[in-house]
N, C-alpha and C. Protein backbone atom coordinates (compact mmCIF):
# COMPACT_ATOMS: atom_id res chain seq x y z
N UNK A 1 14.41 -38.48 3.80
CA UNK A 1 13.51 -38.04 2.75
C UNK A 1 12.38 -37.19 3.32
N UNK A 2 11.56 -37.65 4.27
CA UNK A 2 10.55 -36.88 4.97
C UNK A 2 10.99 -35.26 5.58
N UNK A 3 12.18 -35.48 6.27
CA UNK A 3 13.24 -34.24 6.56
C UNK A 3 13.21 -33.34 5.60
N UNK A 4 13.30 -33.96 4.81
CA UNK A 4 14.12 -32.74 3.47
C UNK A 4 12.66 -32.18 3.10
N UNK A 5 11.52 -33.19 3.13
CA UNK A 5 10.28 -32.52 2.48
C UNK A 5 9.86 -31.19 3.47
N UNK A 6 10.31 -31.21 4.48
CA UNK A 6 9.95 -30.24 5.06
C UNK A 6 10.71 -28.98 6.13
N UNK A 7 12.37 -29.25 4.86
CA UNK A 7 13.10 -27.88 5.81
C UNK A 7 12.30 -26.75 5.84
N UNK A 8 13.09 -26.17 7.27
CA UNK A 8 12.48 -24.64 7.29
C UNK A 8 13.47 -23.80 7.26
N UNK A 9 14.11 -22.66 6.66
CA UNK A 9 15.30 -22.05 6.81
C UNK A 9 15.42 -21.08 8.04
N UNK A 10 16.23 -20.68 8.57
CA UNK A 10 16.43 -20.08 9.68
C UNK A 10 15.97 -20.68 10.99
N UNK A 11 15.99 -21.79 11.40
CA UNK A 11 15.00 -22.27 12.20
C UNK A 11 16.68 -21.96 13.67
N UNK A 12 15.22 -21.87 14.44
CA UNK A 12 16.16 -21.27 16.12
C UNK A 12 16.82 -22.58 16.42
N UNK A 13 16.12 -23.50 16.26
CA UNK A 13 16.65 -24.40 16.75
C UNK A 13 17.29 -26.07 16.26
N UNK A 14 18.45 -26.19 15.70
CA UNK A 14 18.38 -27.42 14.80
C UNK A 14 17.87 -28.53 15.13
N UNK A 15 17.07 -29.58 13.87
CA UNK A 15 16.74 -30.57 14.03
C UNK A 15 17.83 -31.73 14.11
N UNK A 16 17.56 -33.05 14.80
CA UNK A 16 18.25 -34.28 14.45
C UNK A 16 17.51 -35.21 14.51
N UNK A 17 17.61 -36.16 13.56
CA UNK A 17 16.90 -37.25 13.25
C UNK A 17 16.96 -38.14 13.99
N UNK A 18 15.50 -37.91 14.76
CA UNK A 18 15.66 -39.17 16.33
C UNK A 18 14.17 -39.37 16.28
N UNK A 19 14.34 -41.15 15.94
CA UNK A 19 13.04 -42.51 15.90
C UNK A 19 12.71 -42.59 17.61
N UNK A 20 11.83 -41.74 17.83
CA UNK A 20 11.72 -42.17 19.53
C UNK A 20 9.96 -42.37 19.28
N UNK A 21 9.59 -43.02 20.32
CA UNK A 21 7.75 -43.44 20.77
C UNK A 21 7.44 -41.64 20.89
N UNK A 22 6.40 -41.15 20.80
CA UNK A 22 5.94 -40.24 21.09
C UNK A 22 4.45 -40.39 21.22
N UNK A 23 3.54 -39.78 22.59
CA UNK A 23 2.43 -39.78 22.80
C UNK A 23 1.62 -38.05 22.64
N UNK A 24 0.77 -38.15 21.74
CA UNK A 24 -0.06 -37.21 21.66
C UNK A 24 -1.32 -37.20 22.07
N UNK A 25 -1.76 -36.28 22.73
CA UNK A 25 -3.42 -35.79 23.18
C UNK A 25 -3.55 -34.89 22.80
N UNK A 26 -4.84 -34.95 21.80
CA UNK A 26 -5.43 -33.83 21.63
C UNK A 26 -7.15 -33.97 22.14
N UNK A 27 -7.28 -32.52 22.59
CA UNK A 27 -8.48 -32.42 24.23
C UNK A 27 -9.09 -31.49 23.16
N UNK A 28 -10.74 -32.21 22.86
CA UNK A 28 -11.46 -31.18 22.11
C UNK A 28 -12.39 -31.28 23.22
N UNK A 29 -13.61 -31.23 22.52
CA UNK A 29 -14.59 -30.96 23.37
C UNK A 29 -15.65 -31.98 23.82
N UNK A 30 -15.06 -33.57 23.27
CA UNK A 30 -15.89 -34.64 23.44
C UNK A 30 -14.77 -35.18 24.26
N UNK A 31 -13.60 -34.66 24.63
CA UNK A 31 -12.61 -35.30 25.75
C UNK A 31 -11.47 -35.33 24.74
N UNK A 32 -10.45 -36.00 24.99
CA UNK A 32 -8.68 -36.09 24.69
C UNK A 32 -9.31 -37.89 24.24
N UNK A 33 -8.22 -37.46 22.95
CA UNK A 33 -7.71 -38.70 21.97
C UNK A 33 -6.48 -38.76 22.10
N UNK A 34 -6.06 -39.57 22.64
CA UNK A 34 -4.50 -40.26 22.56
C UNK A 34 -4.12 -40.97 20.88
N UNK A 35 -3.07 -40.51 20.74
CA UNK A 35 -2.52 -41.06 19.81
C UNK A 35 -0.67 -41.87 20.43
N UNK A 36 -0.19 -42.67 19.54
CA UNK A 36 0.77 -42.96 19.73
C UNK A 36 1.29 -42.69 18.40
N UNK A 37 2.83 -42.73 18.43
CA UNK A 37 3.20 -42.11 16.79
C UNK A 37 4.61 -42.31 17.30
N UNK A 38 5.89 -41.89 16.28
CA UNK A 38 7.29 -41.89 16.10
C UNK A 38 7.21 -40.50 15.57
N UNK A 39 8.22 -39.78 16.18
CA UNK A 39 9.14 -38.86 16.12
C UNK A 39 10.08 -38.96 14.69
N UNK A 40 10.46 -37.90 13.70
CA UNK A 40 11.20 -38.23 12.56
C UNK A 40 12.16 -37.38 12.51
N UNK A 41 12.15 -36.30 13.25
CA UNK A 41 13.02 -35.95 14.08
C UNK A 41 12.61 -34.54 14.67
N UNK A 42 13.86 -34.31 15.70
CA UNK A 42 13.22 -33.31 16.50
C UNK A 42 14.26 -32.61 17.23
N UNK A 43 14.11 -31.03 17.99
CA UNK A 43 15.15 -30.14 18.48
C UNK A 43 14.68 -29.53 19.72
N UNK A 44 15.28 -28.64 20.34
CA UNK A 44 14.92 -28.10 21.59
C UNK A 44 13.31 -27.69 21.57
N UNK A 45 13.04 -27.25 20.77
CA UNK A 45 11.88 -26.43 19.99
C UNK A 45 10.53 -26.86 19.66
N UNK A 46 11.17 -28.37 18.85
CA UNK A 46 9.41 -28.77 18.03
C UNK A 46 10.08 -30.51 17.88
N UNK A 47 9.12 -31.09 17.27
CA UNK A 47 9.00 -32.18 16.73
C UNK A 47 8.56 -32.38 15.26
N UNK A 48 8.87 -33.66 14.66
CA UNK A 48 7.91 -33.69 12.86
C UNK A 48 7.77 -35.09 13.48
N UNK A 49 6.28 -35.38 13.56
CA UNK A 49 5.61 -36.82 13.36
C UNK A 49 5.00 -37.17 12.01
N UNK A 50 4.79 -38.50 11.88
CA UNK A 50 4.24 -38.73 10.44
C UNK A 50 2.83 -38.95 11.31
N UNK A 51 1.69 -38.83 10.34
CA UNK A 51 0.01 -38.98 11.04
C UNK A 51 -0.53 -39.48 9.54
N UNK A 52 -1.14 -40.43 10.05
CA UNK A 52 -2.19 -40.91 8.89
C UNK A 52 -3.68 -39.82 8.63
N UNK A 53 -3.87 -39.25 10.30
CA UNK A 53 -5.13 -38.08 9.42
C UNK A 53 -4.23 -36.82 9.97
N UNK A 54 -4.86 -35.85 8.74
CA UNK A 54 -4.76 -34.07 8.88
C UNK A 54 -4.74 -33.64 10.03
N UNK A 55 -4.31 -32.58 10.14
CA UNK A 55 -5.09 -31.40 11.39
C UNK A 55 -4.71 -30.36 11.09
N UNK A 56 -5.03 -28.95 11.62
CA UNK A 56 -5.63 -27.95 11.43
C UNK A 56 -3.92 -27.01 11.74
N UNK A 57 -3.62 -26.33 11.04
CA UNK A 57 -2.25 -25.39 11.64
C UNK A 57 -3.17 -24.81 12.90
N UNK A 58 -2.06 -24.69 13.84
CA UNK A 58 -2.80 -23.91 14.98
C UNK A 58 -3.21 -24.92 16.07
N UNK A 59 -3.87 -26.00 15.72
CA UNK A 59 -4.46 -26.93 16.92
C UNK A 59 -3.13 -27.26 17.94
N UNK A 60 -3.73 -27.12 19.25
CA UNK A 60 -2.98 -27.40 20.45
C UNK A 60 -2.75 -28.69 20.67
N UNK A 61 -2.22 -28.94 21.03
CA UNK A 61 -1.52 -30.41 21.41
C UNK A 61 -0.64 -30.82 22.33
N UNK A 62 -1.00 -32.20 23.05
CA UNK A 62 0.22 -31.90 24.19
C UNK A 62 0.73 -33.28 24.50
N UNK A 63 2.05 -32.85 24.47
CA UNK A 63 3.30 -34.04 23.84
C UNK A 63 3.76 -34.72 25.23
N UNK A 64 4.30 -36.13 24.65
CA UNK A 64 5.10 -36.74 26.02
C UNK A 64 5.72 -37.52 25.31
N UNK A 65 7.52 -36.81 25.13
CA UNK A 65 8.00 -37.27 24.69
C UNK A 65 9.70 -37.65 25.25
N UNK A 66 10.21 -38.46 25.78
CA UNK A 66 9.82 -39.84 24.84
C UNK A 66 9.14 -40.18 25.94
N UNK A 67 8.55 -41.31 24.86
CA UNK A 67 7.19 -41.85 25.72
C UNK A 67 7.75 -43.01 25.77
N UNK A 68 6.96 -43.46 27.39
CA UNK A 68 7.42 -45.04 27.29
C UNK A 68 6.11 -45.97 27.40
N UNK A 69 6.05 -46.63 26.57
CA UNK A 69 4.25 -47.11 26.92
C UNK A 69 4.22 -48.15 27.65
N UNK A 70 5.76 -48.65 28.29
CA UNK A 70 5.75 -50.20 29.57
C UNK A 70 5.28 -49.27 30.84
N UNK A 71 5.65 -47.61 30.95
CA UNK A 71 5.40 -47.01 32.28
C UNK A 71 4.65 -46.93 32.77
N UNK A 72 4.04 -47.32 34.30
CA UNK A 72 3.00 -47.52 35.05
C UNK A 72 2.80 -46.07 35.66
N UNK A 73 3.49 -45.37 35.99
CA UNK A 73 3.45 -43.78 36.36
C UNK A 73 2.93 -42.98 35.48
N UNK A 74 2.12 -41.42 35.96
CA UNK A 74 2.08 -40.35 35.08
C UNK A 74 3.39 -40.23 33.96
N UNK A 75 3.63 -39.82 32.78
CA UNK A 75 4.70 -38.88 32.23
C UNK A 75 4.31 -37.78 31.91
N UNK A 76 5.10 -36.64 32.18
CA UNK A 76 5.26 -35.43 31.82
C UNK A 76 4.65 -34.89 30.56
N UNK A 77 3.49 -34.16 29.98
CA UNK A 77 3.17 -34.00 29.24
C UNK A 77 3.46 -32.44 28.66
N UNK A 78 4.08 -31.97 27.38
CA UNK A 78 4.40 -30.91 27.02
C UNK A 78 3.61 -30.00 26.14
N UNK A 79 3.15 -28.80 26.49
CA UNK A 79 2.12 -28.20 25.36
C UNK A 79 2.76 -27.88 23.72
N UNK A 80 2.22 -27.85 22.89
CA UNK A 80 2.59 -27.74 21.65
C UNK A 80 1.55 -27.36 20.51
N UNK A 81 2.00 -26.79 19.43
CA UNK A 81 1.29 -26.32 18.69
C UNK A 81 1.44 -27.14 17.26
N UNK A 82 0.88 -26.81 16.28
CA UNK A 82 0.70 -27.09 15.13
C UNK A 82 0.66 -25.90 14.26
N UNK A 83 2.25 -26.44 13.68
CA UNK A 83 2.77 -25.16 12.71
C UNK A 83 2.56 -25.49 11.58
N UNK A 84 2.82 -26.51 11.24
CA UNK A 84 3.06 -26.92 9.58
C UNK A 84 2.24 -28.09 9.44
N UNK A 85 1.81 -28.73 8.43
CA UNK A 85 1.01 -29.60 7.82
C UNK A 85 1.41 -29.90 6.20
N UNK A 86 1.38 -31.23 5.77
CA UNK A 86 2.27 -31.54 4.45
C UNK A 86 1.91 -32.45 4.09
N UNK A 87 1.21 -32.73 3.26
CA UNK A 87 1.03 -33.86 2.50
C UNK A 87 2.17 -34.79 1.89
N UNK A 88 2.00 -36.04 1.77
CA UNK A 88 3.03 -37.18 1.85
C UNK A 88 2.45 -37.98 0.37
N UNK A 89 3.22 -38.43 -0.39
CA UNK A 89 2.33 -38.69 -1.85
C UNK A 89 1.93 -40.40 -1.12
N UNK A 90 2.15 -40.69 0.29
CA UNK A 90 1.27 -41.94 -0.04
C UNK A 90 0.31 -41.84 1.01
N UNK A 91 -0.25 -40.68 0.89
CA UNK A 91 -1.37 -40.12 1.48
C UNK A 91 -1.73 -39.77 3.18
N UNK A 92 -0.52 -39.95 4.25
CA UNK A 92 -0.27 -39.28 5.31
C UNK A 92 0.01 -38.03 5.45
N UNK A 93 0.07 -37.43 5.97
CA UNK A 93 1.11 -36.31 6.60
C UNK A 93 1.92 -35.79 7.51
N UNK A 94 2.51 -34.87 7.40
CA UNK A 94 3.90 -34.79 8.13
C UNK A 94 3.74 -33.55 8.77
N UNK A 95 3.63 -33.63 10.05
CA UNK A 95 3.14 -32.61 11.23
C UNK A 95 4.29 -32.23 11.63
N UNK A 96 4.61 -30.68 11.60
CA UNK A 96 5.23 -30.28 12.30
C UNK A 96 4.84 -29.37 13.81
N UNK A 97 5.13 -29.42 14.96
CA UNK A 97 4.55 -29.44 16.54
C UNK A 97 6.02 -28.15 17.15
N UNK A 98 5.69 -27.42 17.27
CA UNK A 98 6.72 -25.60 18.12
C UNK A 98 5.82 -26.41 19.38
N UNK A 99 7.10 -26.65 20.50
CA UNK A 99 6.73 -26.79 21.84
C UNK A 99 6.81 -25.54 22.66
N UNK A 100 5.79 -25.34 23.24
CA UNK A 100 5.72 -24.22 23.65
C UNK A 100 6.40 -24.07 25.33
N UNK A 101 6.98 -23.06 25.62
CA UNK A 101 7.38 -22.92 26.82
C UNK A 101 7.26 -21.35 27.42
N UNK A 102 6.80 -21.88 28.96
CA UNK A 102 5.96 -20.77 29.76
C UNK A 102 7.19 -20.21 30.41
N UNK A 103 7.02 -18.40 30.19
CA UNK A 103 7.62 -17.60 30.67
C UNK A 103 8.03 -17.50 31.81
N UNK A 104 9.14 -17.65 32.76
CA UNK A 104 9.11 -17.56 34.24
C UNK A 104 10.54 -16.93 34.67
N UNK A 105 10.23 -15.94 36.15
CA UNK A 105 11.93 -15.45 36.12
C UNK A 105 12.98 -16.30 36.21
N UNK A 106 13.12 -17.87 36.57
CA UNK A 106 14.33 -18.05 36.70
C UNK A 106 14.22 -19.52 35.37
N UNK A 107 13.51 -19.54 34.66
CA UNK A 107 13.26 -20.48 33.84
C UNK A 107 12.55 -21.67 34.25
N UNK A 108 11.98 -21.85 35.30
CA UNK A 108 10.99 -23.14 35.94
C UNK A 108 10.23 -22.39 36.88
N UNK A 109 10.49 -21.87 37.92
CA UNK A 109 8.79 -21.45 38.68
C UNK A 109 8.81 -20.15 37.97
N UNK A 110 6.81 -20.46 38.06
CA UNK A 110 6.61 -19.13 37.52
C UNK A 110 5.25 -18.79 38.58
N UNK A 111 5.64 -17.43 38.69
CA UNK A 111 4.88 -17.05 39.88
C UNK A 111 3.60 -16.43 39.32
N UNK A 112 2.88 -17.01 40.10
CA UNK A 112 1.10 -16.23 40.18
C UNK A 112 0.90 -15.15 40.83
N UNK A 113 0.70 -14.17 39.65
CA UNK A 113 0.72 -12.63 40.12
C UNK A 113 0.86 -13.06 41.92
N UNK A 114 0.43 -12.35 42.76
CA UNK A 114 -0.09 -11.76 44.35
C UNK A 114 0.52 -13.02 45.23
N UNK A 115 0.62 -14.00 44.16
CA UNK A 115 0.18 -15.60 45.34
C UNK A 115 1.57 -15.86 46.03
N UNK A 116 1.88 -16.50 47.27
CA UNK A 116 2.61 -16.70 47.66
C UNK A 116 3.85 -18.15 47.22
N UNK A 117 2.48 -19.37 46.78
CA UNK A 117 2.82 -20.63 45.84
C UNK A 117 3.21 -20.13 44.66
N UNK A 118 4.66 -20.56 44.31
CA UNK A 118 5.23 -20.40 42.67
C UNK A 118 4.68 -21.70 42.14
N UNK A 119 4.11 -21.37 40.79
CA UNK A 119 3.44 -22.48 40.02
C UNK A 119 4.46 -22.73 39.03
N UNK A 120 4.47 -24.15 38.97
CA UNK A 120 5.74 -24.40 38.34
C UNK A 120 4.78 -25.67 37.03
N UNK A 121 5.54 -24.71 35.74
CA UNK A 121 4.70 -25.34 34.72
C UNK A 121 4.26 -26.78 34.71
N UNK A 122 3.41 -27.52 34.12
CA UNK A 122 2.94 -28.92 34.38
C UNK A 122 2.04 -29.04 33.67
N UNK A 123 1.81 -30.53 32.91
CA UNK A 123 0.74 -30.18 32.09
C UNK A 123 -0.15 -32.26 32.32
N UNK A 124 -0.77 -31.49 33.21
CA UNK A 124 -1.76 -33.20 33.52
C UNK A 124 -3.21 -32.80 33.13
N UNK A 125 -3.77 -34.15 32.36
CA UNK A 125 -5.23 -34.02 32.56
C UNK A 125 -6.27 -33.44 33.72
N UNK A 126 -7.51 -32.93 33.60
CA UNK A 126 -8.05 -32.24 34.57
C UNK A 126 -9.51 -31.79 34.00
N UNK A 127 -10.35 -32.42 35.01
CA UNK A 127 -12.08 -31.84 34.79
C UNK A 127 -12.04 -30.57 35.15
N UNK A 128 -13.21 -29.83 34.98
CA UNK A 128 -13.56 -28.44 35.65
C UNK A 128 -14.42 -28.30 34.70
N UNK A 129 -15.48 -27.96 35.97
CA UNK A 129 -16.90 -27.85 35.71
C UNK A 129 -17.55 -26.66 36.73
N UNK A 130 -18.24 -25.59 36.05
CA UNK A 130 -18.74 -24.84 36.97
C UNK A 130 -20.07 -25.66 37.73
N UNK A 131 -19.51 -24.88 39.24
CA UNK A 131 -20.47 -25.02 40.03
C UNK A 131 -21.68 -25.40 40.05
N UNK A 132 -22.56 -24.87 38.92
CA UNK A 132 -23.69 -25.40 39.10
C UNK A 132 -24.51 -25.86 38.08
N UNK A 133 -23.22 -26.79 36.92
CA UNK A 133 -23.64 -28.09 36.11
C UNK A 133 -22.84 -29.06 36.83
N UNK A 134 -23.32 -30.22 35.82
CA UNK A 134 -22.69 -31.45 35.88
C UNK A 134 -22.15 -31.81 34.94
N UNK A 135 -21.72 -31.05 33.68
CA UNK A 135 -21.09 -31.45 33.11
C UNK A 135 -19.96 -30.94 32.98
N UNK A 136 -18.91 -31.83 33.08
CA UNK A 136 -17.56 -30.99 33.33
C UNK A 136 -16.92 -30.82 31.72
N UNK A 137 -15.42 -30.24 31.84
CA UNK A 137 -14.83 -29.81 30.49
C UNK A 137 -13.53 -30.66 30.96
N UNK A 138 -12.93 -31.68 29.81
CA UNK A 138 -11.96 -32.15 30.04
C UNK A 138 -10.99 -31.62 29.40
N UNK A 139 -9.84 -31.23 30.05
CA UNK A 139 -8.27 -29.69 29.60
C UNK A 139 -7.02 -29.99 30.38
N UNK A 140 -6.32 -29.64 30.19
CA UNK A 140 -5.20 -30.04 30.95
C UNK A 140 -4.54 -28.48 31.54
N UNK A 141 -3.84 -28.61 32.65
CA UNK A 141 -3.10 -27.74 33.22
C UNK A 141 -2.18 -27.45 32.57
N UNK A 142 -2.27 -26.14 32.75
CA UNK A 142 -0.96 -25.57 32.79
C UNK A 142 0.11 -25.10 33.24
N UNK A 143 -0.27 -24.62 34.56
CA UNK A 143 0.70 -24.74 35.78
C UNK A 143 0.21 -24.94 37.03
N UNK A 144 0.77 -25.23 38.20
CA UNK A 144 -0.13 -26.17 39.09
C UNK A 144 0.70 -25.52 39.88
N UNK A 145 0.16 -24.99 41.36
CA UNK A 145 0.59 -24.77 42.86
C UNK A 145 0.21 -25.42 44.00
N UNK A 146 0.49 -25.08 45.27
CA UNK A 146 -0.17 -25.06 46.43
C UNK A 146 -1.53 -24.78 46.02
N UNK A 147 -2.03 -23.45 45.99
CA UNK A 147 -2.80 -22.46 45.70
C UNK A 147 -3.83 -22.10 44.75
N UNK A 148 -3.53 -23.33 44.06
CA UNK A 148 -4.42 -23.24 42.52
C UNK A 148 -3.85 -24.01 41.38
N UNK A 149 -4.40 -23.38 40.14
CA UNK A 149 -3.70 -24.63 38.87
C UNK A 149 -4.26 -23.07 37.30
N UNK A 150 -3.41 -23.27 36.95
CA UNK A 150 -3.86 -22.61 35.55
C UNK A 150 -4.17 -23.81 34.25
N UNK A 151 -5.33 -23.14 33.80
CA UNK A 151 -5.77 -24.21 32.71
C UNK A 151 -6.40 -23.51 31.26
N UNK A 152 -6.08 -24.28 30.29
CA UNK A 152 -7.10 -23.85 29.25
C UNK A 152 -8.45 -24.37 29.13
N UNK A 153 -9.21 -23.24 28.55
CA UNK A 153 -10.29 -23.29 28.58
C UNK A 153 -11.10 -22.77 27.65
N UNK A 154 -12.10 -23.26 26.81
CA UNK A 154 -13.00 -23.53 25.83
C UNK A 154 -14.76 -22.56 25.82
N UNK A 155 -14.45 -23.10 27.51
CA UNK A 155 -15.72 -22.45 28.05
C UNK A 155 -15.61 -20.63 28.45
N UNK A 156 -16.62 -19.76 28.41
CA UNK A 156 -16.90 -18.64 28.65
C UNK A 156 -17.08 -18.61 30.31
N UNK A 157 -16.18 -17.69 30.86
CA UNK A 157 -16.28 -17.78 31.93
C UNK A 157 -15.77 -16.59 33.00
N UNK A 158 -15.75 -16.29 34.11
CA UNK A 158 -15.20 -14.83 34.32
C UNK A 158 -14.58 -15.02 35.76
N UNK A 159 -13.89 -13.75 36.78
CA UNK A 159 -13.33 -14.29 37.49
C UNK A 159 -14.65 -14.02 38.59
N UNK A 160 -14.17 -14.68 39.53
CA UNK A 160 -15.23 -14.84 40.79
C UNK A 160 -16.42 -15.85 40.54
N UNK A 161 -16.04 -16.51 39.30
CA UNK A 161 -17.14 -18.01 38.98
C UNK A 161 -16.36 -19.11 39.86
N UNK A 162 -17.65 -19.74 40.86
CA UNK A 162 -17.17 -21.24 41.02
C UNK A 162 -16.96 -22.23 40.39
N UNK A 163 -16.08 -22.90 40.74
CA UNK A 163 -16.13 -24.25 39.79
C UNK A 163 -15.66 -25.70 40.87
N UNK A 164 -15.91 -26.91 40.26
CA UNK A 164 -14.95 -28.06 40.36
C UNK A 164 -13.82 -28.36 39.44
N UNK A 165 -13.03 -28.89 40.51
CA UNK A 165 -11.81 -29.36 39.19
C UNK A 165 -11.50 -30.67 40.25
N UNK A 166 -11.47 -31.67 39.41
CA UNK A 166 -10.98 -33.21 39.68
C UNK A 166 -9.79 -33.92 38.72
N UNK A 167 -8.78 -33.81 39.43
CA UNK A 167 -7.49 -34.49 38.68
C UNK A 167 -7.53 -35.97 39.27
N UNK A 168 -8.31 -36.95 37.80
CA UNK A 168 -7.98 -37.84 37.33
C UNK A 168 -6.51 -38.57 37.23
N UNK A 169 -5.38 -38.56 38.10
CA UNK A 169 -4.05 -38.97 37.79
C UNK A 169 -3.40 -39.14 39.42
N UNK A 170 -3.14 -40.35 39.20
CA UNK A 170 -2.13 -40.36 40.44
C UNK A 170 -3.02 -39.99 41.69
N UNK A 171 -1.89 -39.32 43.18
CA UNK A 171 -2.57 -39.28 44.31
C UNK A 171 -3.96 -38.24 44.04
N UNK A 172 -3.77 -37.17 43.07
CA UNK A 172 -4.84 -36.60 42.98
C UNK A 172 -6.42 -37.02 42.72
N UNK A 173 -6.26 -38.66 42.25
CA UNK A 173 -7.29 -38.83 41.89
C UNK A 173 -8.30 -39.60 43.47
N UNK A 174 -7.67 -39.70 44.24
CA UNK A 174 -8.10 -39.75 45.77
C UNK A 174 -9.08 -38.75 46.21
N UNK A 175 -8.29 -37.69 45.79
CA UNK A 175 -8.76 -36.16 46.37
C UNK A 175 -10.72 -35.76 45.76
N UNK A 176 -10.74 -36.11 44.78
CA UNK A 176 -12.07 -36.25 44.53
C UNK A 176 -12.32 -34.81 43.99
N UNK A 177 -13.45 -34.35 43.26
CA UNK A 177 -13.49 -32.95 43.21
C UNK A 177 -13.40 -31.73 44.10
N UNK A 178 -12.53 -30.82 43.63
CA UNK A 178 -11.94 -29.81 44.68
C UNK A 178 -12.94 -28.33 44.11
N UNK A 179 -13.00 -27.61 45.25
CA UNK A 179 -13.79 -26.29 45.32
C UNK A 179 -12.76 -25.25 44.65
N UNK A 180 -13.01 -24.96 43.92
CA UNK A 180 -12.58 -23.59 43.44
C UNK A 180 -12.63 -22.57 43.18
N UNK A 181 -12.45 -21.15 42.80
CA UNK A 181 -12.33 -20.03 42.23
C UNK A 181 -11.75 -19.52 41.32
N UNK A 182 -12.32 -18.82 40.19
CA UNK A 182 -11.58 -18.11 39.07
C UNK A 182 -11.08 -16.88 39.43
N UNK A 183 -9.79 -16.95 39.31
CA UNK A 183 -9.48 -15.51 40.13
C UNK A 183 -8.93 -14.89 38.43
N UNK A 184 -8.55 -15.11 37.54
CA UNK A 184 -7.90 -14.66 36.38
C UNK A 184 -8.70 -15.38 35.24
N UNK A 185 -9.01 -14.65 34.13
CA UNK A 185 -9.14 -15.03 32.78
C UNK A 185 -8.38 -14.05 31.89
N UNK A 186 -7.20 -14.94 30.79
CA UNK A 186 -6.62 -14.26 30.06
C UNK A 186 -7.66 -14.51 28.25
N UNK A 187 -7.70 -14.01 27.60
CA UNK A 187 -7.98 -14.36 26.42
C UNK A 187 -6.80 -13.95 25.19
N UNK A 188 -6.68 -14.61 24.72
CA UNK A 188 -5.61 -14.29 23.47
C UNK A 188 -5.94 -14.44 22.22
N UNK A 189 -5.57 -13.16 21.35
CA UNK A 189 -5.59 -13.20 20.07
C UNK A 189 -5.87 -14.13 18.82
N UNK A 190 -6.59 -14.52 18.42
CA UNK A 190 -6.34 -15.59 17.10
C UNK A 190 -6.54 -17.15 17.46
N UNK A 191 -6.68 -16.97 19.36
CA UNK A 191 -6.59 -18.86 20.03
C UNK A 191 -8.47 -19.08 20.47
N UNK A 192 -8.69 -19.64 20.53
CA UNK A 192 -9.51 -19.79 20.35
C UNK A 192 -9.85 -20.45 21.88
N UNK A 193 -8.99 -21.09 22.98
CA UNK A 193 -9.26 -20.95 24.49
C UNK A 193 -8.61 -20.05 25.42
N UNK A 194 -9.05 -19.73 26.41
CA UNK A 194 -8.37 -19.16 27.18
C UNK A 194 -7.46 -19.53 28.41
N UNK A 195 -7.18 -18.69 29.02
CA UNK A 195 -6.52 -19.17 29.99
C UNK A 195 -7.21 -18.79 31.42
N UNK A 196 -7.11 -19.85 32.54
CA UNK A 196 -8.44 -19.96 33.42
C UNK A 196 -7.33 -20.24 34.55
N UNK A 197 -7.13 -18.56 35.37
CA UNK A 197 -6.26 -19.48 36.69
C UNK A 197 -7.23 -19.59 37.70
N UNK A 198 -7.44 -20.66 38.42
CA UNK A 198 -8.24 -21.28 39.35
C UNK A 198 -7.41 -21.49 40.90
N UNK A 199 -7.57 -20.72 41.99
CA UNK A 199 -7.39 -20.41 43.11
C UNK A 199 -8.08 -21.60 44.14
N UNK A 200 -7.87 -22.37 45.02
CA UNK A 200 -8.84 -23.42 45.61
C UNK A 200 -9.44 -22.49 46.35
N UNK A 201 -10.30 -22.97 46.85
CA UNK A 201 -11.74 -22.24 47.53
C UNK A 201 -10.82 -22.26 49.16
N UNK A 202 -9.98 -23.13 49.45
CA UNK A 202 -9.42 -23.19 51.30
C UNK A 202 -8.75 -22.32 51.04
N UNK A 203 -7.99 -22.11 50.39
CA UNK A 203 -6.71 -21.11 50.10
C UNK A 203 -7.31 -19.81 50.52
N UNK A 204 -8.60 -19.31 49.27
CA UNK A 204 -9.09 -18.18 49.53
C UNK A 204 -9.55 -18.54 50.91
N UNK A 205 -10.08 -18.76 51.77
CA UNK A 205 -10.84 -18.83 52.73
C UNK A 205 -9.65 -18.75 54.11
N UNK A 206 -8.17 -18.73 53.91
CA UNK A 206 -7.11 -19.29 54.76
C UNK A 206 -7.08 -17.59 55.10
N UNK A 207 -7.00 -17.35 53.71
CA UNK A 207 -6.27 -15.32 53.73
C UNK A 207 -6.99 -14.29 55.03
């Protein structure tokens, strides 16, 4: 029933109706809200969750799916968007989520213009805070190297700004805040963050 409320015709990719755990974060600007939720079904492409509150077509989001919530390890988190939005007559709604996937020549590393490290997409939590506040911005990666990490970003910022970035997860969270450099800012159309590739400060300093 929920399905049917919300075919789309021509769609690239077919749906099938699969009840799996699914974990959502969405990273505003007071930090990432986890949600937990079920899947109502889903294709190479996107997902439809049911949500008790709204959200905005367009808001970013980033999926881990299937989720297992007994797992003591990181899981893989996937970026995604918010296409559709639908009201449900017993007052939820029915989110539809286009997973987004990053361009690369052989379909998994994708290389950083000049750099020698292929960054191979990834999407983990992550501070970064310029240099000379203390208050950091909590965002997640987008692709991660040797050499650096690409991230979105909220904040105004340009290349040749210092920053920290501290990954909160796993062995990284040992490492403590790391020195960095903005070597790239992309901005895009209609989105409202950008994209922030961040070079480590040894790296530059190795060349």
């Amino acid at each position: 029933m929920f399905r049917a409320a919300l075919i789309v015709e021509q769609r690239r990719h077919p749906r099938a109706q699969l009840h799996l755990p699914v974990r959502l974060r969405w990273v505003g600007p007071l930090g990432s809200l986890l949600e937990v939720s079920q899947t109502l079904d889903a294709s190479r492409g996107g997902l439809l969750v049911y949500r008790a509150d709204s959200c905005m077509v367009g808001t970013r989001v980033w999926v881990t799916f299937p989720f297992d919530p007994a797992a003591t390890e990181a899981q893989p988190e996937m970026a995604a968007r918010v296409v559709r939005v639908k009201n449900t007559p017993s007052g939820g709604h029915l989110v539809a989520l286009r997973l987004e996937t990053h361009p690369s020549r052989d379909g998994f590393l994708v290389p950083f213009e000049r750099r020698k490290s292929p960054r191979v997409p990834l999407g983990l939590p992550v501070r970064v805070r310029p240099a000379d506040t203390l208050w950091p911005e909590e965002t997640m990666t987008l692709e991660v190297s040797e050499g650096g990490l690409t991230v979105e970003s909220a904040r105004l910022c340009q290349p040749g700004d210092n920053v920290r970035v501290q990954m909160p997860n796993g062995q990284w969270t040992r490492a403590g805040e790391c020195a960095g450099v903005i070597v790239h800012v992309e901005a895009r159309p209609g989105i409202a963050t950008q994209r922030i590739g961040i070079a480590w400060a040894r790296t530059l300093k190795a060349k």
